[in-house]
PDB file of N, CA and C in Angstrom:
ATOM      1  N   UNK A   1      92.232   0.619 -16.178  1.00  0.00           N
ATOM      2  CA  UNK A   1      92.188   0.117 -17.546  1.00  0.00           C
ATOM      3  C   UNK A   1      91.415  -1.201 -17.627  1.00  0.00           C
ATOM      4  N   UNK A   2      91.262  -1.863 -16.987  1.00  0.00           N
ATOM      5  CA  UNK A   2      90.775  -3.628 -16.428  1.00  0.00           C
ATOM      6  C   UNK A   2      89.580  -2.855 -16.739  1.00  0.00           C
ATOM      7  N   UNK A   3      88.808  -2.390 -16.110  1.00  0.00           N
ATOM      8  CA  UNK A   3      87.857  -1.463 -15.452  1.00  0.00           C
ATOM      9  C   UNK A   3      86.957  -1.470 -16.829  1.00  0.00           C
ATOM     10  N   UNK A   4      87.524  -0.680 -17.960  1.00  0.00           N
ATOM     11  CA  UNK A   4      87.454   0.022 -19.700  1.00  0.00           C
ATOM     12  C   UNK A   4      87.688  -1.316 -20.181  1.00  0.00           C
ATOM     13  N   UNK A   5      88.371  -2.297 -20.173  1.00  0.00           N
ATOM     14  CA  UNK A   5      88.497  -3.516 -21.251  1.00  0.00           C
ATOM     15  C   UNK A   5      87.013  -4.365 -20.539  1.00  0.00           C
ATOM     16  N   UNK A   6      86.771  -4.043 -19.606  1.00  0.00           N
ATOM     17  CA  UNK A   6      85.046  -5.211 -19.262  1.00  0.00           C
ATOM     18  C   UNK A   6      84.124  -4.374 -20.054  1.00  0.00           C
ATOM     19  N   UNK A   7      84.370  -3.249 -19.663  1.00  0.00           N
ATOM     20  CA  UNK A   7      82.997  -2.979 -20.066  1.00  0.00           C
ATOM     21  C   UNK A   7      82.907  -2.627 -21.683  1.00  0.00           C
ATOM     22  N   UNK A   8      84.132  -2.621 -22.427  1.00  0.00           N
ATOM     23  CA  UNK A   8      84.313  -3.245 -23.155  1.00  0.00           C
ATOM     24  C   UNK A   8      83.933  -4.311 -24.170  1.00  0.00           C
ATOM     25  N   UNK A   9      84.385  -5.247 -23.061  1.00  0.00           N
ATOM     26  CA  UNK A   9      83.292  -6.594 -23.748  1.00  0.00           C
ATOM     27  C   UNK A   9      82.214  -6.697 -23.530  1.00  0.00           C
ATOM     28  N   UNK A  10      81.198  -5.981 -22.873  1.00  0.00           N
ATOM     29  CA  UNK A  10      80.026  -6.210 -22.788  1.00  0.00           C
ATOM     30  C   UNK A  10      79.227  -5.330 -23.914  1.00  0.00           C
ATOM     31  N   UNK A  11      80.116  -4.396 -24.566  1.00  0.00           N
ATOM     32  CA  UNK A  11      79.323  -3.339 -25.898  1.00  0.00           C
ATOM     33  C   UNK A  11      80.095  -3.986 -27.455  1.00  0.00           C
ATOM     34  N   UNK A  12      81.228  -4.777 -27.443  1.00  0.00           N
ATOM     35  CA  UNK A  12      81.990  -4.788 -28.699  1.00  0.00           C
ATOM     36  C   UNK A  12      80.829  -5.522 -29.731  1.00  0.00           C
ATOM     37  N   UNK A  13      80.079  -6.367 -29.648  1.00  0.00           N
ATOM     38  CA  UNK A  13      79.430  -6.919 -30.434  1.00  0.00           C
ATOM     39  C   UNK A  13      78.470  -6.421 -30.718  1.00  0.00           C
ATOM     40  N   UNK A  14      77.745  -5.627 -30.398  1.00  0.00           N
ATOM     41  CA  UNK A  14      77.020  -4.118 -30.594  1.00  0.00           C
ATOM     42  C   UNK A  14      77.424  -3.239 -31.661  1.00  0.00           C
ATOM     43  N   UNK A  15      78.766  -3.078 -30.818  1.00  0.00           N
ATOM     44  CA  UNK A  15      79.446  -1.963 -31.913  1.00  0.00           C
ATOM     45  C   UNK A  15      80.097  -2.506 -33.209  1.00  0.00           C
ATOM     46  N   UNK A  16      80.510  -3.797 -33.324  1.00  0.00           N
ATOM     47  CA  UNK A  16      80.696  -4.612 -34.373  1.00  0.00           C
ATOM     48  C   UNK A  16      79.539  -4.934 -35.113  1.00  0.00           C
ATOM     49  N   UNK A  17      78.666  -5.291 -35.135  1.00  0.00           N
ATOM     50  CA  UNK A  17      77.048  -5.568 -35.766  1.00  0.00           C
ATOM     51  C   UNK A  17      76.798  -4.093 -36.337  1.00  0.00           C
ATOM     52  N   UNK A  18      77.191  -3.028 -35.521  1.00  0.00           N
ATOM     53  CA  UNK A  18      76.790  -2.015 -36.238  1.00  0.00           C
ATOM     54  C   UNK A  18      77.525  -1.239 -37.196  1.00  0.00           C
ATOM     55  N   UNK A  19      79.100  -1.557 -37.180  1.00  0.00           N
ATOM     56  CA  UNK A  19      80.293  -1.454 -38.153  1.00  0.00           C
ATOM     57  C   UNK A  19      79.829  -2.459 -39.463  1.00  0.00           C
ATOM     58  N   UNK A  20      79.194  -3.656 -39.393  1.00  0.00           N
ATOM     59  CA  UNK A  20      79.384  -4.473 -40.397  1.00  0.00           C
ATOM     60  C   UNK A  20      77.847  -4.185 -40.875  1.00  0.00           C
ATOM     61  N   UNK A  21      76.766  -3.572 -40.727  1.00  0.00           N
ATOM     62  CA  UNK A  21      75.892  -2.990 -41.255  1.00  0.00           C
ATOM     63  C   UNK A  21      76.070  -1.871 -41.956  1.00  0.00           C
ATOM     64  N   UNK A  22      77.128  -1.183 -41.720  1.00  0.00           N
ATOM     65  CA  UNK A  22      77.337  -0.132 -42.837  1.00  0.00           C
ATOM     66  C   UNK A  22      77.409  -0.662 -44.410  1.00  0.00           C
ATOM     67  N   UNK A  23      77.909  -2.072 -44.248  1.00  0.00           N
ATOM     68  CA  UNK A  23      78.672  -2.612 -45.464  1.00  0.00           C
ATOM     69  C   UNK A  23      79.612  -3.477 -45.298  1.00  0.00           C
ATOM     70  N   UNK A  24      79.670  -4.554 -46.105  1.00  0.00           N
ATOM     71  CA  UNK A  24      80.971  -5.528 -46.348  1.00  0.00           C
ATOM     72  C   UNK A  24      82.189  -5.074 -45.680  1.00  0.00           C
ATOM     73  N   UNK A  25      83.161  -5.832 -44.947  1.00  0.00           N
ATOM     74  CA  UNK A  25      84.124  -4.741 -44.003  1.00  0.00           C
ATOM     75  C   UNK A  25      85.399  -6.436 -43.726  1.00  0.00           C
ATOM     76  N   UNK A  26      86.223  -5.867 -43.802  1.00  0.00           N
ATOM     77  CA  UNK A  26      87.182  -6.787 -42.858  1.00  0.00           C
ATOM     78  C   UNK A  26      87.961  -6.660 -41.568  1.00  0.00           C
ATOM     79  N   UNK A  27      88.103  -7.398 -40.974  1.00  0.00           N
ATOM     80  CA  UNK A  27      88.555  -7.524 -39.506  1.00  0.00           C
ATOM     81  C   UNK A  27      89.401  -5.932 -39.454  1.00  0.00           C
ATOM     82  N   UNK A  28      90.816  -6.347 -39.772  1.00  0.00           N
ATOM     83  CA  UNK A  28      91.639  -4.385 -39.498  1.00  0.00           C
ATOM     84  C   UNK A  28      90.782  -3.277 -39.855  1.00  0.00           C
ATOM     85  N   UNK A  29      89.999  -3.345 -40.785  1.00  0.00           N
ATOM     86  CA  UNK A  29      89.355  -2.189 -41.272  1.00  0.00           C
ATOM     87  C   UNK A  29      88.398  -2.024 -39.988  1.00  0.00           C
ATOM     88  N   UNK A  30      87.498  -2.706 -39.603  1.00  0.00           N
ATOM     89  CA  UNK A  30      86.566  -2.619 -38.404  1.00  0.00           C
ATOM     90  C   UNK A  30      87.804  -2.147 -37.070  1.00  0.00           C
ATOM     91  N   UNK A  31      88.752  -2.188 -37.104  1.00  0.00           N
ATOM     92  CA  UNK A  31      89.322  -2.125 -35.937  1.00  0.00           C
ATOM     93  C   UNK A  31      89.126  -0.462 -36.408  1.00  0.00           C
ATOM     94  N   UNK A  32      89.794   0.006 -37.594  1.00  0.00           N
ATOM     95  CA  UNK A  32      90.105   1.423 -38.154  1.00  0.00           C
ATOM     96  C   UNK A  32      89.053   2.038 -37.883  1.00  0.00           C
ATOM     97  N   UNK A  33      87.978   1.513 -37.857  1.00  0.00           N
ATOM     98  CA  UNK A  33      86.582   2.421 -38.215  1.00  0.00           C
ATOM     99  C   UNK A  33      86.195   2.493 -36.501  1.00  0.00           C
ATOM    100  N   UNK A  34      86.702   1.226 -35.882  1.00  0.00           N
ATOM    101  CA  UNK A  34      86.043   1.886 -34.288  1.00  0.00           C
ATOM    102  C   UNK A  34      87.000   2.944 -33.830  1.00  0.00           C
ATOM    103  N   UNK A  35      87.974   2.936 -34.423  1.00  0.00           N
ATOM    104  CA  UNK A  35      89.111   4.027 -33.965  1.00  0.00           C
ATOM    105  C   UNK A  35      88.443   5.519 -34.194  1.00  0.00           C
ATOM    106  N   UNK A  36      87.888   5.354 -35.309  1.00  0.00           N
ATOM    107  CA  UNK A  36      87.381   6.758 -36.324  1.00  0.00           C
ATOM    108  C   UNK A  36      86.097   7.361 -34.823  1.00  0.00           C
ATOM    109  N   UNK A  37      85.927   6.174 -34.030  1.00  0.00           N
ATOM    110  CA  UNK A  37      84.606   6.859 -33.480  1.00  0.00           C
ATOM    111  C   UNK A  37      85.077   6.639 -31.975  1.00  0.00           C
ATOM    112  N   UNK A  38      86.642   6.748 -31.819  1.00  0.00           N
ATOM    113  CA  UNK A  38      87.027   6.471 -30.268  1.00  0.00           C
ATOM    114  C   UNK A  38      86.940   5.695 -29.371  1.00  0.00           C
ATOM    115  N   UNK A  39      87.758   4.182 -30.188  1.00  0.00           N
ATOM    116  CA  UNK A  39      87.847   3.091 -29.498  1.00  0.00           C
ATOM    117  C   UNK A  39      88.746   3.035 -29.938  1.00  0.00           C
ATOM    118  N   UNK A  40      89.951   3.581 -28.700  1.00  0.00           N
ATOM    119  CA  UNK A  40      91.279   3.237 -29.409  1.00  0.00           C
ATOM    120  C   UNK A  40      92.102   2.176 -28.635  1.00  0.00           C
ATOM    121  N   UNK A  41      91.210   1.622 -27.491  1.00  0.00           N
ATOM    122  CA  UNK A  41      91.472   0.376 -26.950  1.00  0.00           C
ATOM    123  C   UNK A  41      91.568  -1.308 -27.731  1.00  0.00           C
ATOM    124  N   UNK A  42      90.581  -0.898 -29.134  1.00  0.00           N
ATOM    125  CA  UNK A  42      90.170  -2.171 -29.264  1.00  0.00           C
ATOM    126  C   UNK A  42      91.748  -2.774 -30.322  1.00  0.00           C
ATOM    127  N   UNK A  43      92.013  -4.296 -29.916  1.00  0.00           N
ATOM    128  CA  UNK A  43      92.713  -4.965 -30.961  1.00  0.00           C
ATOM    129  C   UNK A  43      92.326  -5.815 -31.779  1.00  0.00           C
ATOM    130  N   UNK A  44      93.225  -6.767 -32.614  1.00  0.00           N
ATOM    131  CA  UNK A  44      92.527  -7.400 -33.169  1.00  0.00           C
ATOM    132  C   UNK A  44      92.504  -8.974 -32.600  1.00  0.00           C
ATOM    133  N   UNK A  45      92.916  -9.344 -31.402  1.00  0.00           N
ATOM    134  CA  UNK A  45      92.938  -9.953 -30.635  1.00  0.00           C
ATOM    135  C   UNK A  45      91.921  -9.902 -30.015  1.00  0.00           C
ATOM    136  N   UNK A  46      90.538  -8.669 -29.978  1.00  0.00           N
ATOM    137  CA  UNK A  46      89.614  -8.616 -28.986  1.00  0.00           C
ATOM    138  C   UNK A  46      88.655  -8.973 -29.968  1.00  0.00           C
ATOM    139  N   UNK A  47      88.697  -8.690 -31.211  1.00  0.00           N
ATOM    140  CA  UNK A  47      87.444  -8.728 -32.256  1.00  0.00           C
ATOM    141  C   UNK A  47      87.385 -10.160 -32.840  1.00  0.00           C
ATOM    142  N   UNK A  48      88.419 -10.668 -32.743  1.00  0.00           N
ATOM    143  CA  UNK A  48      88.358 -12.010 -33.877  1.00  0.00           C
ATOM    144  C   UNK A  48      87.335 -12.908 -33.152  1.00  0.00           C
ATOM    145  N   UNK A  49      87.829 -12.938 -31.578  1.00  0.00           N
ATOM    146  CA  UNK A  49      86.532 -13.981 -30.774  1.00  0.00           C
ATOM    147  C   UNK A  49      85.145 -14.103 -31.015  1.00  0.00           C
ATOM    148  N   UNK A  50      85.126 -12.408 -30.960  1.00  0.00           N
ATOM    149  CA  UNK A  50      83.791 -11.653 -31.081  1.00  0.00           C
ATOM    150  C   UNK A  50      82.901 -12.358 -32.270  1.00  0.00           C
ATOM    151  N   UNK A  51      84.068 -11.951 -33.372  1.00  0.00           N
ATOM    152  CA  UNK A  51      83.904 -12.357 -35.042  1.00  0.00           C
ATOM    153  C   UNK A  51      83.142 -13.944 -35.035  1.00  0.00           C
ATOM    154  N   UNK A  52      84.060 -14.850 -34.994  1.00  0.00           N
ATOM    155  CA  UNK A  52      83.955 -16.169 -34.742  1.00  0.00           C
ATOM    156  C   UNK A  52      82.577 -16.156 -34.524  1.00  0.00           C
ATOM    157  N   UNK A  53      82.151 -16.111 -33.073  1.00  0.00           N
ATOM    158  CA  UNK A  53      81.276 -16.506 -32.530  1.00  0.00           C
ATOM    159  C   UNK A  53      79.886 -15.792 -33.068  1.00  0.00           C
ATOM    160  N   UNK A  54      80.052 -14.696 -33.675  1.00  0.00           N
ATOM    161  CA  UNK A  54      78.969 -14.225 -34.408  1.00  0.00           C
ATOM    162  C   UNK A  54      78.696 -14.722 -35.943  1.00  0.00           C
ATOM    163  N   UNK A  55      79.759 -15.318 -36.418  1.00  0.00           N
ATOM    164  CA  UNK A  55      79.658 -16.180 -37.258  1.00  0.00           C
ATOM    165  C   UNK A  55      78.859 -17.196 -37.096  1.00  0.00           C
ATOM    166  N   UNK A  56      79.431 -18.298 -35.876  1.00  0.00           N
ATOM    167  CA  UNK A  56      78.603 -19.595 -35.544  1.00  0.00           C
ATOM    168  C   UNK A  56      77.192 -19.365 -35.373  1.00  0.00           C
ATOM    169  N   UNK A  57      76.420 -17.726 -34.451  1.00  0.00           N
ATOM    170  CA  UNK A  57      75.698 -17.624 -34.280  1.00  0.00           C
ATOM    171  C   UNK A  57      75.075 -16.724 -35.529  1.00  0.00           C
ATOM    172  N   UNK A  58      75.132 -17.098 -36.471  1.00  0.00           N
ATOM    173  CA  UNK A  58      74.532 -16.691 -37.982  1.00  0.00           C
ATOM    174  C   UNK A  58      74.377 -15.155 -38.200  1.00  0.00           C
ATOM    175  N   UNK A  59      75.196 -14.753 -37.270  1.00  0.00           N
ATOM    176  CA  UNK A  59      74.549 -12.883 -37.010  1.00  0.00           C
ATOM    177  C   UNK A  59      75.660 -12.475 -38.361  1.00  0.00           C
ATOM    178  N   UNK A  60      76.517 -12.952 -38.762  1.00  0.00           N
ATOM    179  CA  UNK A  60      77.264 -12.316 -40.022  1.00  0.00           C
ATOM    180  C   UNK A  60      77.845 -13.562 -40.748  1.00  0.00           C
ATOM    181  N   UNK A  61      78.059 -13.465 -42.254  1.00  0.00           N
ATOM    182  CA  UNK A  61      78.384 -14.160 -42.960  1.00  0.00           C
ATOM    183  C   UNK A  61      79.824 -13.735 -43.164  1.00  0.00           C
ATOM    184  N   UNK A  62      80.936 -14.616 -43.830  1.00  0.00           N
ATOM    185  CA  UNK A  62      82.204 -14.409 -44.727  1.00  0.00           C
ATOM    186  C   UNK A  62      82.231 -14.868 -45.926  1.00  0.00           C
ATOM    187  N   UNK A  63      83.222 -14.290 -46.296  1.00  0.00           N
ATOM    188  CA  UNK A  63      83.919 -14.797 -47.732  1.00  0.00           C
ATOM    189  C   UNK A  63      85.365 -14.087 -48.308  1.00  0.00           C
ATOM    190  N   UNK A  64      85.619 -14.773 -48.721  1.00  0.00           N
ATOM    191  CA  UNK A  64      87.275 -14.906 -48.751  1.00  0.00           C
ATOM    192  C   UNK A  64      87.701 -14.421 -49.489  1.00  0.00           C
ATOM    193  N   UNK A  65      88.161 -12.670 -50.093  1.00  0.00           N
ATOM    194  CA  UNK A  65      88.757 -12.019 -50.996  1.00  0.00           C
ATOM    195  C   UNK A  65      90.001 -11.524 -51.105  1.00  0.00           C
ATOM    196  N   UNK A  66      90.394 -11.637 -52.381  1.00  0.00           N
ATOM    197  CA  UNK A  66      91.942 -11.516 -52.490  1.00  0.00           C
ATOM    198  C   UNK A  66      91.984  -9.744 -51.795  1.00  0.00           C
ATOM    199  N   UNK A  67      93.428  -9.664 -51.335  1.00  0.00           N
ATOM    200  CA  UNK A  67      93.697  -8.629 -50.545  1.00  0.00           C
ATOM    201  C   UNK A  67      94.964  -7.745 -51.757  1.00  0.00           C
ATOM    202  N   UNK A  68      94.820  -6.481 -52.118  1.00  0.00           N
ATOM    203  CA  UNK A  68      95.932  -5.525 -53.301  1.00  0.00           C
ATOM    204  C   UNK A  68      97.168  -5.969 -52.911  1.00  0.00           C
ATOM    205  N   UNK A  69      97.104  -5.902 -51.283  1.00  0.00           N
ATOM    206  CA  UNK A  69      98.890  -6.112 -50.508  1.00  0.00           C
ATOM    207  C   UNK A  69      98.713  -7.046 -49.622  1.00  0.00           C
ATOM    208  N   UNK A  70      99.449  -8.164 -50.266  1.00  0.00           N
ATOM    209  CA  UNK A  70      99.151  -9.989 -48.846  1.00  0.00           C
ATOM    210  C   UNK A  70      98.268 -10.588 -49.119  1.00  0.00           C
ATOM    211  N   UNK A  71      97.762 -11.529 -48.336  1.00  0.00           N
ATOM    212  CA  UNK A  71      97.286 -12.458 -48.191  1.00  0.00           C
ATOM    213  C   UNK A  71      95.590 -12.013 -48.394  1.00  0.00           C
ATOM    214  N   UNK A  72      94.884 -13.417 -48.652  1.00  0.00           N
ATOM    215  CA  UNK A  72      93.380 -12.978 -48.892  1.00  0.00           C
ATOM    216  C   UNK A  72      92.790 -11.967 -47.647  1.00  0.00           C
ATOM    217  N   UNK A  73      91.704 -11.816 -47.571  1.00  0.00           N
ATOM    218  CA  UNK A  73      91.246 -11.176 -46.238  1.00  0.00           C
ATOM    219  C   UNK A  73      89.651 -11.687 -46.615  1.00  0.00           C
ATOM    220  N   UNK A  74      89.352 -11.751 -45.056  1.00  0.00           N
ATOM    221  CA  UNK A  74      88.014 -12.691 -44.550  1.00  0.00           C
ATOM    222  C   UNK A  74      87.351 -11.268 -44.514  1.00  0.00           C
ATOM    223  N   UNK A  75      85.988 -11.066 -45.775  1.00  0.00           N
ATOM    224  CA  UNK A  75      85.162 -10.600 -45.293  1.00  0.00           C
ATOM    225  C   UNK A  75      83.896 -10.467 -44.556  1.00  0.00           C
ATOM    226  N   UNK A  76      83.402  -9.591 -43.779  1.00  0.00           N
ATOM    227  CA  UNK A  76      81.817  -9.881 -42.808  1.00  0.00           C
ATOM    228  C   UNK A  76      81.110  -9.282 -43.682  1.00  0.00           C
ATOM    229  N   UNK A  77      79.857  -9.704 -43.702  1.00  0.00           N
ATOM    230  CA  UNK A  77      78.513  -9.234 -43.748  1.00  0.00           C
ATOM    231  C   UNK A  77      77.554  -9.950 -43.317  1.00  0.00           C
ATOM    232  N   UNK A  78      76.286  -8.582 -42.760  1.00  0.00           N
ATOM    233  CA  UNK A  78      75.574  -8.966 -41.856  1.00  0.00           C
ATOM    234  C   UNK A  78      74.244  -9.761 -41.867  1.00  0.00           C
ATOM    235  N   UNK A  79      73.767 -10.851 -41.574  1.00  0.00           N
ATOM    236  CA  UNK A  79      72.517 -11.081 -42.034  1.00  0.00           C
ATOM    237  C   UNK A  79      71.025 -10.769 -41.388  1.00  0.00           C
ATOM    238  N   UNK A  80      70.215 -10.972 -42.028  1.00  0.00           N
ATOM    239  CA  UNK A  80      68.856 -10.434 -41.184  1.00  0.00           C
ATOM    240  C   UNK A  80      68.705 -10.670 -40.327  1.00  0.00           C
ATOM    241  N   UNK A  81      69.392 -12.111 -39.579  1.00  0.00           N
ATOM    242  CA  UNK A  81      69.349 -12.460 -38.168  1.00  0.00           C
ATOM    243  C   UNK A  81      70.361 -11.160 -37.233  1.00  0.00           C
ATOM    244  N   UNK A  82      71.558 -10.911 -37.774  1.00  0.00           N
ATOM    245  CA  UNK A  82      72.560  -9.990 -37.256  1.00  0.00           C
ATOM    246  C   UNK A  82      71.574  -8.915 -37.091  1.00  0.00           C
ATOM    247  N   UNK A  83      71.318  -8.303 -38.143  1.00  0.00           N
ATOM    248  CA  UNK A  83      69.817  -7.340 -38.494  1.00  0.00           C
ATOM    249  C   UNK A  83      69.146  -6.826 -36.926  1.00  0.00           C
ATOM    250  N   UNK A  84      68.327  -8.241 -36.825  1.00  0.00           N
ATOM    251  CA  UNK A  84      67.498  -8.555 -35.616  1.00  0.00           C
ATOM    252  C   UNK A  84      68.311  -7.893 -34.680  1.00  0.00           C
ATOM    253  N   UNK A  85      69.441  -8.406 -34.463  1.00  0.00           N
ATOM    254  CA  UNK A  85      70.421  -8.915 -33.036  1.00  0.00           C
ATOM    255  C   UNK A  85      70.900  -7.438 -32.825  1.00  0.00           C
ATOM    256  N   UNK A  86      71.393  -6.859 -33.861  1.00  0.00           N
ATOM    257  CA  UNK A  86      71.596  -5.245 -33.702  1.00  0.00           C
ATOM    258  C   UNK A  86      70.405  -3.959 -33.424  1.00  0.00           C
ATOM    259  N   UNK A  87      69.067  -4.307 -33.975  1.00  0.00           N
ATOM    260  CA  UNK A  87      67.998  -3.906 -33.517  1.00  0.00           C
ATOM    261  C   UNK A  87      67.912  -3.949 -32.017  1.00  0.00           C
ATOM    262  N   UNK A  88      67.453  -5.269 -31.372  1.00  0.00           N
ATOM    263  CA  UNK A  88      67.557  -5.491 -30.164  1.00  0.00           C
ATOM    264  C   UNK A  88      68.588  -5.019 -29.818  1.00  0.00           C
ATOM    265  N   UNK A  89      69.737  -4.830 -29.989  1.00  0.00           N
ATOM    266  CA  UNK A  89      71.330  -4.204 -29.041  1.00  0.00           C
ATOM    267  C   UNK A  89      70.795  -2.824 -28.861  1.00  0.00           C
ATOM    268  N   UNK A  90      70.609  -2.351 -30.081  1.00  0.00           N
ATOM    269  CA  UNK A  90      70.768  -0.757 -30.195  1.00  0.00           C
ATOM    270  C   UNK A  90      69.440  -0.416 -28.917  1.00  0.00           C
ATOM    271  N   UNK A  91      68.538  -1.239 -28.760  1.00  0.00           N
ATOM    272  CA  UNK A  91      67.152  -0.690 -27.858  1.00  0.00           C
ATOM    273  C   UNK A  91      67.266  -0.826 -26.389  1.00  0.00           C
ATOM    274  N   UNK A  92      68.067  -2.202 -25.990  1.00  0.00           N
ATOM    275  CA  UNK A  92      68.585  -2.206 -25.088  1.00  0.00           C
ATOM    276  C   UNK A  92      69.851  -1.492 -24.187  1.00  0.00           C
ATOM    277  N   UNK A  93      70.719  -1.138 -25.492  1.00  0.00           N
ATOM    278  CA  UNK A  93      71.703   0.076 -25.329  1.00  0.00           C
ATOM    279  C   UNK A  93      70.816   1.503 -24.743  1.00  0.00           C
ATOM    280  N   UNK A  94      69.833   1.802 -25.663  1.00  0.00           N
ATOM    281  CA  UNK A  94      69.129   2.980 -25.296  1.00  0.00           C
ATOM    282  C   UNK A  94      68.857   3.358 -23.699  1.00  0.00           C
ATOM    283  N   UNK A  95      67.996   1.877 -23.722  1.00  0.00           N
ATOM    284  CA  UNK A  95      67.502   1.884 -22.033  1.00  0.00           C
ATOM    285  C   UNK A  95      68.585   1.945 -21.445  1.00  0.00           C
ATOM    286  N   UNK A  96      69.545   1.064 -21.817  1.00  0.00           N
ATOM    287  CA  UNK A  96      70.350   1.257 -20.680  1.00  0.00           C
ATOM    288  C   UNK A  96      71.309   2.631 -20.542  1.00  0.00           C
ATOM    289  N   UNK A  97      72.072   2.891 -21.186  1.00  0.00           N
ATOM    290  CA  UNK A  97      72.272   4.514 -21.617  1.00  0.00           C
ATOM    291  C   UNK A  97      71.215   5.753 -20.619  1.00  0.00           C
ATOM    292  N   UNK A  98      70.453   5.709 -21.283  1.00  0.00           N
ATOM    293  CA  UNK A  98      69.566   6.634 -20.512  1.00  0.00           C
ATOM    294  C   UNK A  98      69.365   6.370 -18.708  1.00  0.00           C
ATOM    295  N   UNK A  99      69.655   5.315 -18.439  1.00  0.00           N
ATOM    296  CA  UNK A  99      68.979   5.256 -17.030  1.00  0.00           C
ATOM    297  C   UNK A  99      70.424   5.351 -16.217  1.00  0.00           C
ATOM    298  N   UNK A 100      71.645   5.081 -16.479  1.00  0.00           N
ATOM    299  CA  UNK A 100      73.070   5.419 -16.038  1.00  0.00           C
ATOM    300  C   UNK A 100      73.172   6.967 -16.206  1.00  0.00           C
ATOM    301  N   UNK A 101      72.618   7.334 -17.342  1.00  0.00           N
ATOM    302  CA  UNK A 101      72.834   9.119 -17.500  1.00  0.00           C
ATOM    303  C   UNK A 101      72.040   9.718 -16.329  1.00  0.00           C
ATOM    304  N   UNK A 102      70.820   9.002 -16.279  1.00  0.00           N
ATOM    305  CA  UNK A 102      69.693   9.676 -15.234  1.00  0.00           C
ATOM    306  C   UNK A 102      70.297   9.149 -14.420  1.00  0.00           C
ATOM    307  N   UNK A 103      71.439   8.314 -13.600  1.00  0.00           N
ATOM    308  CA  UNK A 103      71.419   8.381 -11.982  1.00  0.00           C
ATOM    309  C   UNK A 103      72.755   9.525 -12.219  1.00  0.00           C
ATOM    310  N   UNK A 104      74.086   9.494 -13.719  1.00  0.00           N
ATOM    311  CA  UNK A 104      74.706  10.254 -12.958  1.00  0.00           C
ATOM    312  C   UNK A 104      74.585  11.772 -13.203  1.00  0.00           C
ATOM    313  N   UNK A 105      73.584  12.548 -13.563  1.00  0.00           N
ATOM    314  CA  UNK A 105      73.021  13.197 -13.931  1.00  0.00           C
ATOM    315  C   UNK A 105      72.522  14.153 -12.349  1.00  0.00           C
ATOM    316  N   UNK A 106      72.004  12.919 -11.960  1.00  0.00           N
ATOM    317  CA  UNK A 106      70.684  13.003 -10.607  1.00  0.00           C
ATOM    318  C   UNK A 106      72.003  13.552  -9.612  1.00  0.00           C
ATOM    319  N   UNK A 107      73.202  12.523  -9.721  1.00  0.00           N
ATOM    320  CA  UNK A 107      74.253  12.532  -8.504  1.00  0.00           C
ATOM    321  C   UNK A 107      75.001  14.291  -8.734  1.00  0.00           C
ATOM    322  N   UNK A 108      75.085  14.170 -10.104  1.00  0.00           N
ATOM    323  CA  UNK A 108      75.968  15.934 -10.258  1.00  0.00           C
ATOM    324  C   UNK A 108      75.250  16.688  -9.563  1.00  0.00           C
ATOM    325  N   UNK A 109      73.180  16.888  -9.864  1.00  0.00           N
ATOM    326  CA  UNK A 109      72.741  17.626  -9.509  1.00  0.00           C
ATOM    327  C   UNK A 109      73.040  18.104  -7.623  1.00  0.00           C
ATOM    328  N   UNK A 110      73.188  16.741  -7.414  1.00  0.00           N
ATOM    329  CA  UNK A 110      73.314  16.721  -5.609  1.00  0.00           C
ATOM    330  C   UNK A 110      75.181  17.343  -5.330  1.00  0.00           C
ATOM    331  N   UNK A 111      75.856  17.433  -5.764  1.00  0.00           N
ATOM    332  CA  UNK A 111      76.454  17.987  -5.715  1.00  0.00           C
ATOM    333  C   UNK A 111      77.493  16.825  -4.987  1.00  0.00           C
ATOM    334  N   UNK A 112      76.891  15.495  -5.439  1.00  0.00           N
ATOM    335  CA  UNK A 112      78.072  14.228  -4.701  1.00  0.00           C
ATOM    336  C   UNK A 112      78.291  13.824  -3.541  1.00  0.00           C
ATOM    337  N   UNK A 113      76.415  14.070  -3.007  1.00  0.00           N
ATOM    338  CA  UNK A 113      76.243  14.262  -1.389  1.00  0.00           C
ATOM    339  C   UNK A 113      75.894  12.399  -1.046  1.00  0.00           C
TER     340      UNK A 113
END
């Protein structure tokens, strides 16, 4: 499980940049929506850091809307810099994606010799 929570953090802000490009979104709801696509590891203890710091680093904006049930809720949206930053993720994801498939791909073919 250690193993799944690293590697983990090395895709969540990826996959967050690309949740908050769909559209305006708040923290639980982004948790809901990575669930929808089988991340049922993530909390909201793992995203808020994430959040924060993509804030400071201008990749998404907030603003503060009243919530039907409780308290306000902090919404994201993404800006052209985020834009950028998810462009570059998604290309670098590619490469990297593809070249892990091609070694374990290569290893099935060998039969795990």
């Amino acid at each position: 499980m250690a193993t799944s929570t690293q590697m983990l953090k090395g895709i969540l802000e990826g996959c967050l940049l690309a949740i908050i490009n769909r559209g305006e979104t708040y923290g639980y709801e982004m948790i809901e929506k990575l669930e929808e696509f089988g991340f049922y590891m993530v909390s909201e203890g793992s995203i808020y850091p994430v959040l924060m710091r993509m804030q400071k680093e201008s990749l998404v904006t907030t603003v503060m809307k009243a919530s039907p049930n409780g308290p306000n809720r902090k919404y994201y949206s993404i800006t052209e810099l985020g834009k950028d930053e998810l462009a570059d993720y998604q290309a670098r994801w590619k490469e990297l994606s593809q070249a892990v498939n091609a070694l374990f791909d290569n290893d099935n073919n060998k039969g795990g010799e």
